[in-house]
N, C-alpha and C. Protein backbone atom coordinates (compact mmCIF):
# COMPACT_ATOMS: atom_id res chain seq x y z
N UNK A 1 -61.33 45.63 55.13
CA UNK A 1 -59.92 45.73 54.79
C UNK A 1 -59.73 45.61 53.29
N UNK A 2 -58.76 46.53 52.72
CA UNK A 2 -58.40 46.51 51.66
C UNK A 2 -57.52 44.88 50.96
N UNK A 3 -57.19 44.45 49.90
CA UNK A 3 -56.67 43.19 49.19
C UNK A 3 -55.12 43.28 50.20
N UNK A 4 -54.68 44.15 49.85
CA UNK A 4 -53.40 44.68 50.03
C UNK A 4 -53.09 44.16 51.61
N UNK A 5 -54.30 44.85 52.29
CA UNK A 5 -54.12 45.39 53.64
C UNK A 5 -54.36 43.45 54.27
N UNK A 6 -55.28 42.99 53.42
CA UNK A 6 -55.53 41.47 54.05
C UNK A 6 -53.94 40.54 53.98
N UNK A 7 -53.55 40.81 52.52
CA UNK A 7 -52.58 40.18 52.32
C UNK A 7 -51.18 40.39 53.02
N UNK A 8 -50.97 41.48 53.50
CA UNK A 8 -49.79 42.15 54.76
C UNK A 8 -50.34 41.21 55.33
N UNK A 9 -51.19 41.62 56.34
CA UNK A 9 -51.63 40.71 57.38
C UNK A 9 -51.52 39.13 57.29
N UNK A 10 -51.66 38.63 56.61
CA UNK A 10 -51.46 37.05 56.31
C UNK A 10 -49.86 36.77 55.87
N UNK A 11 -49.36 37.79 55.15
CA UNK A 11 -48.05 37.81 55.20
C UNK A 11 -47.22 38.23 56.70
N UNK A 12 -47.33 38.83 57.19
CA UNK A 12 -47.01 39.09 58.85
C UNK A 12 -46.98 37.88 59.29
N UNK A 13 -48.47 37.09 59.81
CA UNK A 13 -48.64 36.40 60.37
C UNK A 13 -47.71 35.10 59.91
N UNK A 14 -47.84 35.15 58.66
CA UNK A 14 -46.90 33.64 58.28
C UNK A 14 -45.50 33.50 58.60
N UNK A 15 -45.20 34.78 58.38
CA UNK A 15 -43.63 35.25 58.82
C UNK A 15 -43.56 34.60 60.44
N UNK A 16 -44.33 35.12 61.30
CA UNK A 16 -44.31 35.29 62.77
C UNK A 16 -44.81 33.39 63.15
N UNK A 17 -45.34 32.95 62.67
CA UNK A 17 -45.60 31.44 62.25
C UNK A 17 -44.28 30.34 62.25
N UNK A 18 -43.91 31.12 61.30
CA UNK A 18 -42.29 30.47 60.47
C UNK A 18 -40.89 30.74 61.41
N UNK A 19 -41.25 32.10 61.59
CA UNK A 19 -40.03 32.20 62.72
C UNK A 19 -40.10 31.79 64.24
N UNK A 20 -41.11 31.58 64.76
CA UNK A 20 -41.48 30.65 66.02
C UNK A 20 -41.21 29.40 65.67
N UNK A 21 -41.53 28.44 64.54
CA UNK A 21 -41.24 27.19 64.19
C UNK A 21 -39.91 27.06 63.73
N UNK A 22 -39.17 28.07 63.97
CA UNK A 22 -37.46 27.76 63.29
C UNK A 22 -37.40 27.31 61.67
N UNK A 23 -38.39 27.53 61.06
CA UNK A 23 -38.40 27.59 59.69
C UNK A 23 -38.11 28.65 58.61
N UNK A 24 -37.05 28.46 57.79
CA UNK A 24 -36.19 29.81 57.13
C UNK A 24 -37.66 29.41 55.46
N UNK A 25 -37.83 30.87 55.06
CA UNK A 25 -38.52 31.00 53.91
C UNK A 25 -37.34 32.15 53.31
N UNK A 26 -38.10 32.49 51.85
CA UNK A 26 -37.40 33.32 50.87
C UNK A 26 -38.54 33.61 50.15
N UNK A 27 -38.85 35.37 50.18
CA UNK A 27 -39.90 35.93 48.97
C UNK A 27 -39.37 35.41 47.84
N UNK A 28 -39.95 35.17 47.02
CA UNK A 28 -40.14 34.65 45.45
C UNK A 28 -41.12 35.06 44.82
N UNK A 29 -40.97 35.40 43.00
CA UNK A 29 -41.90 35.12 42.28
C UNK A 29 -42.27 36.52 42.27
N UNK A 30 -43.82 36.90 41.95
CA UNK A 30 -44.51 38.06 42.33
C UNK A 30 -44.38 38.91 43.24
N UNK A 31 -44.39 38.69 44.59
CA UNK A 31 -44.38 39.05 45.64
C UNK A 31 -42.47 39.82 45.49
N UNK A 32 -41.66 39.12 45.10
CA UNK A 32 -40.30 39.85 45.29
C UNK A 32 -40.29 40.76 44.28
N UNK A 33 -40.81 40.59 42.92
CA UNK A 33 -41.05 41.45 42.20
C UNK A 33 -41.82 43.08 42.21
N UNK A 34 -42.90 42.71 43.37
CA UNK A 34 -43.08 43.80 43.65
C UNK A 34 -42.95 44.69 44.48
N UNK A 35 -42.00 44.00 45.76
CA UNK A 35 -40.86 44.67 46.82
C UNK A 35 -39.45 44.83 46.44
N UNK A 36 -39.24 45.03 45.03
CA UNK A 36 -37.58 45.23 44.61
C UNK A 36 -38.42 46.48 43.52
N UNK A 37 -39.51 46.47 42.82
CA UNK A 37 -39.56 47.40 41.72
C UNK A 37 -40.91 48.36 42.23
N UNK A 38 -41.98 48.14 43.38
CA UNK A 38 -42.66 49.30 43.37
C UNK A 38 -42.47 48.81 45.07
N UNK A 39 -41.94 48.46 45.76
CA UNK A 39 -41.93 48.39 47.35
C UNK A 39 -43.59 48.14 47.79
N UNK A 40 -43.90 47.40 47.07
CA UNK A 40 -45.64 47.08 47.57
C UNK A 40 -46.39 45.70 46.46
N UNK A 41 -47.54 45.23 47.08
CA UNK A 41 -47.65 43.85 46.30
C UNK A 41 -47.90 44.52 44.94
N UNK A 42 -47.88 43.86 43.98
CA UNK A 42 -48.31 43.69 42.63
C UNK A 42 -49.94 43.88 42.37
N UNK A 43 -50.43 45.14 42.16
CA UNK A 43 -51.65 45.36 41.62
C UNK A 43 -52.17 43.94 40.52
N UNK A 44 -53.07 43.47 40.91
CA UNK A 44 -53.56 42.12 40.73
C UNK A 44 -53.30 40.94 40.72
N UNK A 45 -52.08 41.02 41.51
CA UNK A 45 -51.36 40.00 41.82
C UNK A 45 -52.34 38.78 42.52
N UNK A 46 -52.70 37.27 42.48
CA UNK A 46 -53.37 36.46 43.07
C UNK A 46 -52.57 35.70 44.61
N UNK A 47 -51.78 36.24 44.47
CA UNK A 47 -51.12 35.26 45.60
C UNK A 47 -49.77 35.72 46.09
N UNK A 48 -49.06 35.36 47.13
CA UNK A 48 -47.98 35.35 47.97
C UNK A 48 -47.33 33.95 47.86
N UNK A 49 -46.03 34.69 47.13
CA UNK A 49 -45.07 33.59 46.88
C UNK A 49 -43.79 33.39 47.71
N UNK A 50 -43.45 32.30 48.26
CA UNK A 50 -42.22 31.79 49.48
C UNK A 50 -41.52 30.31 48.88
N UNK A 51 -40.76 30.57 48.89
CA UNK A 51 -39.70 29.33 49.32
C UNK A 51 -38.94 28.64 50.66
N UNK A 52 -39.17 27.54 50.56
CA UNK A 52 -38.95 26.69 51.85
C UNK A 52 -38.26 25.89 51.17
N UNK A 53 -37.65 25.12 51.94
CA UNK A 53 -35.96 24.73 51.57
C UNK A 53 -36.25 23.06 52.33
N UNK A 54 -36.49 22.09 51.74
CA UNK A 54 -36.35 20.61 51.74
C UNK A 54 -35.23 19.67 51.75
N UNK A 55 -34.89 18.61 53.20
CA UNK A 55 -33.86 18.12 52.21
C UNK A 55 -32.34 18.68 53.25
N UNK A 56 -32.73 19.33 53.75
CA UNK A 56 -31.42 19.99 54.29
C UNK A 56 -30.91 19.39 55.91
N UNK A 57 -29.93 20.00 56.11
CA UNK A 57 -29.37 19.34 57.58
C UNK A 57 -30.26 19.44 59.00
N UNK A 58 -31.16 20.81 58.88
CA UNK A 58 -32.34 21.07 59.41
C UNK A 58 -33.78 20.45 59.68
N UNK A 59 -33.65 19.66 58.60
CA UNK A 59 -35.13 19.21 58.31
C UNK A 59 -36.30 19.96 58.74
N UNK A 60 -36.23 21.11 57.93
CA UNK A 60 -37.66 22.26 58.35
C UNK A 60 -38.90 21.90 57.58
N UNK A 61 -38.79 20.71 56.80
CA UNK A 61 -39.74 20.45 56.13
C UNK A 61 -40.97 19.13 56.88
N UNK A 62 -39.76 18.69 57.68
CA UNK A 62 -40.73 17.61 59.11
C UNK A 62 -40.80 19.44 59.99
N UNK A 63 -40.47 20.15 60.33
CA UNK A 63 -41.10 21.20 61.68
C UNK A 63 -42.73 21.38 60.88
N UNK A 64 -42.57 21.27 59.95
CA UNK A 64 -43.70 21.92 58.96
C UNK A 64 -45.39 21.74 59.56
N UNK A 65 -44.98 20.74 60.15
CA UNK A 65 -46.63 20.35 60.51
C UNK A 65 -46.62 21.00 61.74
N UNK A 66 -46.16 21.36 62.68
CA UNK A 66 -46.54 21.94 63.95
C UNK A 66 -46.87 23.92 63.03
N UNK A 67 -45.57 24.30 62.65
CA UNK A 67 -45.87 25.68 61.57
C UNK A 67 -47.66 25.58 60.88
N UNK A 68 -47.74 23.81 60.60
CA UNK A 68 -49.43 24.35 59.64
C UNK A 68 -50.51 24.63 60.87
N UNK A 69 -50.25 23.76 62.15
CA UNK A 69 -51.29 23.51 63.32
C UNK A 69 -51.22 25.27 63.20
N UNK A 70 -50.38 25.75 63.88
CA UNK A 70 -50.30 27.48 64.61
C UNK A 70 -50.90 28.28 63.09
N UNK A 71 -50.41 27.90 62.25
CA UNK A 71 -51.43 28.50 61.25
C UNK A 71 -53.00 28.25 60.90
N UNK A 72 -53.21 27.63 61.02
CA UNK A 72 -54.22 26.83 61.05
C UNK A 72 -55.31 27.52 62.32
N UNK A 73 -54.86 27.48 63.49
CA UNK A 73 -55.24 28.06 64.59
C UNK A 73 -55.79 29.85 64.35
N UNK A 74 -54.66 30.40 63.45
CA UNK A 74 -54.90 31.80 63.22
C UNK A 74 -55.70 31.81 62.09
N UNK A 75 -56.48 30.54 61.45
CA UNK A 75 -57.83 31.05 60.48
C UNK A 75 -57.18 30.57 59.36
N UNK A 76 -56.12 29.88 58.85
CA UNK A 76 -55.84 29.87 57.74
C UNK A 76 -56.29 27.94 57.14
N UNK A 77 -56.72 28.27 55.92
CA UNK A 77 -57.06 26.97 55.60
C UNK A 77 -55.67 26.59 54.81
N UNK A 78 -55.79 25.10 54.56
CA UNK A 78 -54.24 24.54 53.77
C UNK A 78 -54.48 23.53 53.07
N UNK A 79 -53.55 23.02 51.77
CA UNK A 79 -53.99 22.27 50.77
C UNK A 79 -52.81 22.00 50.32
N UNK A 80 -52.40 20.70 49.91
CA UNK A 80 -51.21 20.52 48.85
C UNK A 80 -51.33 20.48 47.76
N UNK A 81 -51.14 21.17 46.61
CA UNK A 81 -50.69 21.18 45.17
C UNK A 81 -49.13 20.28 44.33
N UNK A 82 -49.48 20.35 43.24
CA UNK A 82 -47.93 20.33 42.63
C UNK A 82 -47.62 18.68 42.94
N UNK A 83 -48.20 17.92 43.19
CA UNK A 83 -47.88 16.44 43.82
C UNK A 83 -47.54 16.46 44.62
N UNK A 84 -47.61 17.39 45.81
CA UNK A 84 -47.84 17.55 47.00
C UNK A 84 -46.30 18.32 47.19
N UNK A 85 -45.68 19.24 46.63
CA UNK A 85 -44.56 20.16 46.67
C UNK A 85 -44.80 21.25 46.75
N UNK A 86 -46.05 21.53 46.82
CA UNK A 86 -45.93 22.92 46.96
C UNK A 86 -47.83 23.01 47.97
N UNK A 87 -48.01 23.93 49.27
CA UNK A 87 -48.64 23.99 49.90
C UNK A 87 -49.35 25.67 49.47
N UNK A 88 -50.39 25.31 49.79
CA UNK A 88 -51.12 26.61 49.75
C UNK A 88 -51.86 27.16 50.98
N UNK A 89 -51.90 28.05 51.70
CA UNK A 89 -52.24 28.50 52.54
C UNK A 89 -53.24 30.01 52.78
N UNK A 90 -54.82 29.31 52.90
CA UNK A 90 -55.92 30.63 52.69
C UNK A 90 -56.19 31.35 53.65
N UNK A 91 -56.68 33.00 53.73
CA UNK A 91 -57.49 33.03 54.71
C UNK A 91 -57.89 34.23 54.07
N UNK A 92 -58.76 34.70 54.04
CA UNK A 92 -60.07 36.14 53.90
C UNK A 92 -59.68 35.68 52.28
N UNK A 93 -59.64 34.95 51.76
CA UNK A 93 -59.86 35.39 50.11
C UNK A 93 -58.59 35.37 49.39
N UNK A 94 -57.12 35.53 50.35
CA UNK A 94 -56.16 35.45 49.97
C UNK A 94 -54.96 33.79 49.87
N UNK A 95 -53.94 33.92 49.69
CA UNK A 95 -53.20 32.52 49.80
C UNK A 95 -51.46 33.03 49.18
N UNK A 96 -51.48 32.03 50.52
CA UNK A 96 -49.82 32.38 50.27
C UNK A 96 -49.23 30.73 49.91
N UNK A 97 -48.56 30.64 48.95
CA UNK A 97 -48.11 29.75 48.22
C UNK A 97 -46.66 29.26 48.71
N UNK A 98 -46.54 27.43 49.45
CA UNK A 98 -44.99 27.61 50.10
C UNK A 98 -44.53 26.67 48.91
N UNK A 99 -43.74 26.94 48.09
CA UNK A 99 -42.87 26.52 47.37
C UNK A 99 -41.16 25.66 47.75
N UNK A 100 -41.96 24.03 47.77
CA UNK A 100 -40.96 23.51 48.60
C UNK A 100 -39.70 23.34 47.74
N UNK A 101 -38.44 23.84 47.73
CA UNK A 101 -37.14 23.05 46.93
C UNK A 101 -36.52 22.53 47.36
N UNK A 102 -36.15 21.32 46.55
CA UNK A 102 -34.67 20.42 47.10
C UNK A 102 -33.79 20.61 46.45
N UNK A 103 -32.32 20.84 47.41
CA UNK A 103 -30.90 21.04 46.77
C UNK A 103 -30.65 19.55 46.05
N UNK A 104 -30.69 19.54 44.96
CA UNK A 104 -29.99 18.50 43.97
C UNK A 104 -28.68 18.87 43.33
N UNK A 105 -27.43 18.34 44.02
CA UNK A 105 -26.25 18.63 43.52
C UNK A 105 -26.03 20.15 43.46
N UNK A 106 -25.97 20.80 42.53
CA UNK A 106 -25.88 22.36 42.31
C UNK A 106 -27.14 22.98 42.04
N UNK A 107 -28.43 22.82 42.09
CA UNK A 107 -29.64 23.41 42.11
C UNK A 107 -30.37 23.46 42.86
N UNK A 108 -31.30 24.21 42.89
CA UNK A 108 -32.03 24.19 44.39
C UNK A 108 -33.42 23.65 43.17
N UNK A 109 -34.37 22.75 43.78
CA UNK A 109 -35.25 22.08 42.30
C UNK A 109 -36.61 21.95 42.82
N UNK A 110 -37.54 22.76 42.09
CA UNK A 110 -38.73 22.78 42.85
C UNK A 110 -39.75 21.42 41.76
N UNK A 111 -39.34 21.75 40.25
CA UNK A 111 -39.69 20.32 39.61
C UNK A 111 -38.88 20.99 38.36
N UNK A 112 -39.07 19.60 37.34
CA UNK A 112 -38.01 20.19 36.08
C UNK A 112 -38.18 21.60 35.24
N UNK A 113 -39.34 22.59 35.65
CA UNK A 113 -39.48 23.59 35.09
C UNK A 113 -39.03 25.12 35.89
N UNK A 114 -39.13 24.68 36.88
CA UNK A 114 -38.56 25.47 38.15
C UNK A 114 -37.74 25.31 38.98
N UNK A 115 -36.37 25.32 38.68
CA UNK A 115 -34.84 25.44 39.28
C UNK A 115 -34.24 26.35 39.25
N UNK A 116 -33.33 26.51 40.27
CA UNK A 116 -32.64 27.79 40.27
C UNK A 116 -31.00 27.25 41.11
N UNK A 117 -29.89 28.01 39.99
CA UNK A 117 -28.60 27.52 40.99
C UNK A 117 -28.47 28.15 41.87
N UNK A 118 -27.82 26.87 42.50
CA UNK A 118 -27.83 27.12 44.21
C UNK A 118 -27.31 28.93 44.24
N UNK A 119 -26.28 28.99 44.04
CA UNK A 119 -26.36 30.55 44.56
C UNK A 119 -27.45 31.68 44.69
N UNK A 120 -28.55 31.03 44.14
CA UNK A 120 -29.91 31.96 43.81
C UNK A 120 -30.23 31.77 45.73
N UNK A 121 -30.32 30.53 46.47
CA UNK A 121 -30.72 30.59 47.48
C UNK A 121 -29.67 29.84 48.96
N UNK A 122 -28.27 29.71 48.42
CA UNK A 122 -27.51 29.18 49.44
C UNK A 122 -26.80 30.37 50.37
N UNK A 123 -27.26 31.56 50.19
CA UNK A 123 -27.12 32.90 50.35
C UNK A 123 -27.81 33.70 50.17
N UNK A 124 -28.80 33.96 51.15
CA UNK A 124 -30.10 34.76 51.37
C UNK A 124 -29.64 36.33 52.32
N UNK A 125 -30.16 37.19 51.78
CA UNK A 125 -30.62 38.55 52.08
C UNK A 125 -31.15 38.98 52.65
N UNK A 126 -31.62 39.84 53.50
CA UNK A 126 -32.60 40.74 53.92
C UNK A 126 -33.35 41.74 53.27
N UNK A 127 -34.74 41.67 52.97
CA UNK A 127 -34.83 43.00 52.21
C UNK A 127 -36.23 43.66 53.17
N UNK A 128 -36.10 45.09 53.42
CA UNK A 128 -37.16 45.33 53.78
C UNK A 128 -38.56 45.60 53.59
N UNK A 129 -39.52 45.03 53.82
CA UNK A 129 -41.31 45.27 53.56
C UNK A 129 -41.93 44.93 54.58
N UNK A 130 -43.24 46.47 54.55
CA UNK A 130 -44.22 46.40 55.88
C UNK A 130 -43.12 46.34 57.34
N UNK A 131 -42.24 47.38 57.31
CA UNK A 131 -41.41 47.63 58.40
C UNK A 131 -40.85 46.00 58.81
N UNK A 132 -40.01 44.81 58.13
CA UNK A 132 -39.99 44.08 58.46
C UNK A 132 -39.58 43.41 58.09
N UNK A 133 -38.14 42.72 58.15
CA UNK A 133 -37.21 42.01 57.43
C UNK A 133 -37.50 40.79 56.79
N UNK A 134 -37.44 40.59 55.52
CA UNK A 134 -37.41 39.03 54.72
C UNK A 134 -36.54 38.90 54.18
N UNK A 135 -36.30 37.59 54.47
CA UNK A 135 -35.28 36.87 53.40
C UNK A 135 -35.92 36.91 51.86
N UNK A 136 -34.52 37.48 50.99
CA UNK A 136 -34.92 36.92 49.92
C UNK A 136 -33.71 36.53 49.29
N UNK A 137 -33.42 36.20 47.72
CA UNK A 137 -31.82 35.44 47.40
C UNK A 137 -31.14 36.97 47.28
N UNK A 138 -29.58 35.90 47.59
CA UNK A 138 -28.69 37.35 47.78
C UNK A 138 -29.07 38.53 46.88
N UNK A 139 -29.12 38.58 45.34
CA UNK A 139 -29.14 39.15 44.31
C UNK A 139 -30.39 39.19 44.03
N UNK A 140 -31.92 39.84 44.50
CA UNK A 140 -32.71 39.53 44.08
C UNK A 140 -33.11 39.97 42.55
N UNK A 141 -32.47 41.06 42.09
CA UNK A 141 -32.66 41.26 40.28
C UNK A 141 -32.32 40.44 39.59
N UNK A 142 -31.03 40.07 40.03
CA UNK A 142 -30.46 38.69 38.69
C UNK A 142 -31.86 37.72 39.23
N UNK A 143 -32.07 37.05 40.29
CA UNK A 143 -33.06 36.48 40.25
C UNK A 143 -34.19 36.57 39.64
N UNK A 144 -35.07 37.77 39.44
CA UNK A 144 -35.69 38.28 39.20
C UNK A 144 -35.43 38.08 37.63
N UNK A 145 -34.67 38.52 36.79
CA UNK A 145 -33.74 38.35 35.30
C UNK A 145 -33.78 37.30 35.05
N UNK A 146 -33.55 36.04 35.79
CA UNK A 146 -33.46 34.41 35.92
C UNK A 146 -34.97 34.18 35.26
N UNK A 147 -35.78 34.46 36.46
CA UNK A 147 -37.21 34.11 36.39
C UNK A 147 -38.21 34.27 34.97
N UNK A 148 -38.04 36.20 34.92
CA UNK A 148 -39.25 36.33 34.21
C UNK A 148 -38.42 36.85 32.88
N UNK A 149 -39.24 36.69 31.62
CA UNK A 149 -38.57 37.75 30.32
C UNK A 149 -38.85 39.08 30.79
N UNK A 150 -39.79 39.83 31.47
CA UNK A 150 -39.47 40.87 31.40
C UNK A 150 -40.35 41.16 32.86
N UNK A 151 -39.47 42.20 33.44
CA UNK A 151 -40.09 42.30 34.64
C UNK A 151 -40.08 43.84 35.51
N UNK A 152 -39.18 44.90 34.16
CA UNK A 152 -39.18 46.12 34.34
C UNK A 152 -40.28 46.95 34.53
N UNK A 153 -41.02 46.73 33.34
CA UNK A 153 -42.50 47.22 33.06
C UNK A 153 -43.52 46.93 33.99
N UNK A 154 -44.26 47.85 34.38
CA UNK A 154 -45.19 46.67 34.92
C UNK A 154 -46.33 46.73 33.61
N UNK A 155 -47.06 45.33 34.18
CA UNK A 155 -48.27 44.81 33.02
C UNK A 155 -49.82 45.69 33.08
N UNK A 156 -50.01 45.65 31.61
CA UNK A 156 -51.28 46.68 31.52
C UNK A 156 -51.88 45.49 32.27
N UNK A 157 -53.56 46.17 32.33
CA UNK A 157 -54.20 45.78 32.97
C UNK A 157 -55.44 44.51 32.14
N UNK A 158 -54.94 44.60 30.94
CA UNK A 158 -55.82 43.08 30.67
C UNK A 158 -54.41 42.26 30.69
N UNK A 159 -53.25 42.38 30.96
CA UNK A 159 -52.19 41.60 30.98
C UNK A 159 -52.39 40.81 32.18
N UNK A 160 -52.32 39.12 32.28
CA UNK A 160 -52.72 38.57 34.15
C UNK A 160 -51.49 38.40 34.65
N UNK A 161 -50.45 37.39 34.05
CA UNK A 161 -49.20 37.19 34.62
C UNK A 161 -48.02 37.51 34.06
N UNK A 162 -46.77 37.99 34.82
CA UNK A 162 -45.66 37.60 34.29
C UNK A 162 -45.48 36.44 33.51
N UNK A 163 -44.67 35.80 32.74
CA UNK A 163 -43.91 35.17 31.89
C UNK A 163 -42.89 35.00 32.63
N UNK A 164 -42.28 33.30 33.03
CA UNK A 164 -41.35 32.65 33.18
C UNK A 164 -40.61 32.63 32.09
N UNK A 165 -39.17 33.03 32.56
CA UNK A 165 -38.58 32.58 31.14
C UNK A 165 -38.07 31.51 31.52
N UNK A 166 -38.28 30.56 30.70
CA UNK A 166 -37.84 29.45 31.13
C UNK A 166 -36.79 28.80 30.43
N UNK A 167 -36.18 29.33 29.81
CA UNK A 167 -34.41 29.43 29.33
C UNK A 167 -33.43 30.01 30.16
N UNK A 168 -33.58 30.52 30.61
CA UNK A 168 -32.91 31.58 32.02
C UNK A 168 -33.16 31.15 33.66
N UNK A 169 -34.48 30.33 33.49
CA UNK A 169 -34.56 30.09 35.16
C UNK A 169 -32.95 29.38 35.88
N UNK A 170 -32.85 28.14 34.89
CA UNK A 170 -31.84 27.56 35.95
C UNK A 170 -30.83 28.68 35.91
């Protein structure tokens, strides 16, 4: 299997994971970037980026451990990062990254470098990829505008990552 073709697949599966466990996610990061500007992942992209939502009337962040067992079951290994806020999730070589936020007053706050106001995610979207609906924030360009300085272009190829702007995130 192709990078691409592994990473659908682990993206599918997590989706189908998440929505059996009653757990709401949101593409973020890379991954939305490259289903709003080329409708496919990001040529060298390292990872699959999601948001999960902490903290709320739901508490999807306690369902979380039955969501890691069923993942877990389908081959995927798991690890906490970030002081334990953010989870990583492997399998064939790939990893999808769950990016936990808590609503603090008017922000949704993943740590002091990565916030976004609430309207970025108190009103989520549908967008379509791999025949198959995801949430992402209502507006995903302004988001997108929020995030990175520049995100029109895509990056030559000794270029590795986008650039956070990090004057614009909140």
């Amino acid at each position: 299997m192709t990078r691409n073709e592994i990473m659908a697949k682990n993206l599918l599966d997590f989706k189908e994971v998440m929505d059996n466990n009653g757990i709401p996610f949101a593409i973020i990061f890379g991954l939305l970037l490259g289903i709003v500007r080329d409708n496919n992942f990001i040529e060298g992209d390292t990872d699959i980026d999601v948001a999960c939502f902490r903290n709320t009337k739901f508490k999807y962040y306690l369902k979380m451990q039955k969501a890691k067992d069923d993942l877990i079951a389908k081959g995927f290994r798991t690890t906490l990062t970030e002081e334990n806020c953010r989870e990583d999730f492997l399998r064939d070589g790939e990893v999808i990254e769950v990016w936990w936020f808590q609503k603090i007053d008017k922000e949704w706050i993943f740590n002091n470098d990565i916030r976004y106001s609430e309207h970025f995610f108190d009103t989520l979207s549908d967008i379509d990829f791999l025949s198959t609906k995801f949430k992402v924030s209502h507006d995903p360009k302004l988001m997108l505008d929020a995030t990175y300085e520049d995100w029109h272009t895509p990056l030559k190829k000794k270029d590795v990552r986008y650039v956070f702007n990090r004057t614009k995130i909140k």
